[in-house]
Protein backbone atom coordinates (compact mmCIF):
# COMPACT_ATOMS: atom_id res chain seq x y z
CA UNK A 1 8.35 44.21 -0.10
CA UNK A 2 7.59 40.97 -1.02
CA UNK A 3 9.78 39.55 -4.59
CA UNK A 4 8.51 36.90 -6.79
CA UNK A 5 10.82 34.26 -4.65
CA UNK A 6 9.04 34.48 -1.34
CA UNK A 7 5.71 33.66 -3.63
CA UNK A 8 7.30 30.47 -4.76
CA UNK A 9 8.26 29.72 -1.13
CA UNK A 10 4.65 30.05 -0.02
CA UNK A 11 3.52 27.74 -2.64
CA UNK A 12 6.15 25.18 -2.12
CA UNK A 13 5.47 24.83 1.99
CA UNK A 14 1.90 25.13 1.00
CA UNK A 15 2.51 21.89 -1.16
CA UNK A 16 4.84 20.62 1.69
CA UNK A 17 1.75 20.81 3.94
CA UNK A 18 -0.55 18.62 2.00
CA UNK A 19 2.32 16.26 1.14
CA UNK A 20 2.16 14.10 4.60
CA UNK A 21 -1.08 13.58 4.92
CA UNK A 22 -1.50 12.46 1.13
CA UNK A 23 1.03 9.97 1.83
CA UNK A 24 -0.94 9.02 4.91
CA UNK A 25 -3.90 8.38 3.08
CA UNK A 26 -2.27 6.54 0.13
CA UNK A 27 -0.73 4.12 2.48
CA UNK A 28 -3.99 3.54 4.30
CA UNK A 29 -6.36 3.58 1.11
CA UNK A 30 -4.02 1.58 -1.21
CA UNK A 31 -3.09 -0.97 1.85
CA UNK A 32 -6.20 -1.99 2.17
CA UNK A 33 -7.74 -1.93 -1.83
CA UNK A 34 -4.89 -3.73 -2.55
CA UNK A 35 -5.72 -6.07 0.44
CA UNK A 36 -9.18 -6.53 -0.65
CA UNK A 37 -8.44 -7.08 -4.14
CA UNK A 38 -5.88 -9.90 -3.12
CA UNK A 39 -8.39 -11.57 -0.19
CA UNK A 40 -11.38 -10.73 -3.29
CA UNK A 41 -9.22 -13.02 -6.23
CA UNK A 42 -8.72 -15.76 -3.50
CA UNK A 43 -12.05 -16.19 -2.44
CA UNK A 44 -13.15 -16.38 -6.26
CA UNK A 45 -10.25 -18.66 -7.13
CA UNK A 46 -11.18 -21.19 -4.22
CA UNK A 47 -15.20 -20.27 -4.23
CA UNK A 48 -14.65 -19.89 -0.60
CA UNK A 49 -16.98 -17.52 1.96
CA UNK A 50 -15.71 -14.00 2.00
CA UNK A 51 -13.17 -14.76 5.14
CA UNK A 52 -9.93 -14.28 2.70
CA UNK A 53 -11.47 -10.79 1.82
CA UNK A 54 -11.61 -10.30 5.16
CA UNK A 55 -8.20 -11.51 5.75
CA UNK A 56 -6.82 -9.87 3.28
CA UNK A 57 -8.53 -6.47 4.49
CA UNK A 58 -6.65 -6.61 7.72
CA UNK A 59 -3.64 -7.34 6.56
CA UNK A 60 -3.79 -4.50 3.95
CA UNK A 61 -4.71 -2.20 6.80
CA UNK A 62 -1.95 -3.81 8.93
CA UNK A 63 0.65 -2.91 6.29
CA UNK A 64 -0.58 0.22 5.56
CA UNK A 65 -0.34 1.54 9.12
CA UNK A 66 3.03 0.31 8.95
CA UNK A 67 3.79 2.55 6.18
CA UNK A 68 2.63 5.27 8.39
CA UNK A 69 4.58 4.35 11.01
CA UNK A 70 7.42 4.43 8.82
CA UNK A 71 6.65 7.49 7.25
CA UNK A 72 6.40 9.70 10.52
CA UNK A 73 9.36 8.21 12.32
CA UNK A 74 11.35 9.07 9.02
CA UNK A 75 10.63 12.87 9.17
CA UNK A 76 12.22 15.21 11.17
């Protein structure tokens, strides 16, 4: 017979679940918006072509897959 506890343990590890890959995608999304953003500002600042969008795009992405990196090695 199941209690009213094992129902909150079924919705916590279902929560659990979507947890990782939420923080997967926030690292990878927000990397590289915030990247754009950043490369977007300093192409309008300068009135440059679109390469420090570009740049900055990369580098968003770069440090975003870090964060995933960092993120996996971390759990156990």
């Amino acid at each position: 017979m199941k209690t009213d506890n094992d129902h909150n343990d079924s919705d916590a590890s279902l929560w659990a679940a979507f947890a990782v890959p939420g923080q997967v995608l926030a690292y990878i999304l927000g990397g590289a918006g915030l990247g754009l953003l950043v490369g977007h500002f300093i192409d309008d600042a300068l009135h440059s072509s679109p390469i420090a969008t570009f740049i900055g795009l990369l580098l968003g992405l770069a440090i975003g897959i870090y964060g995933v990196y960092r993120l996996v090695t971390s759990l156990k």
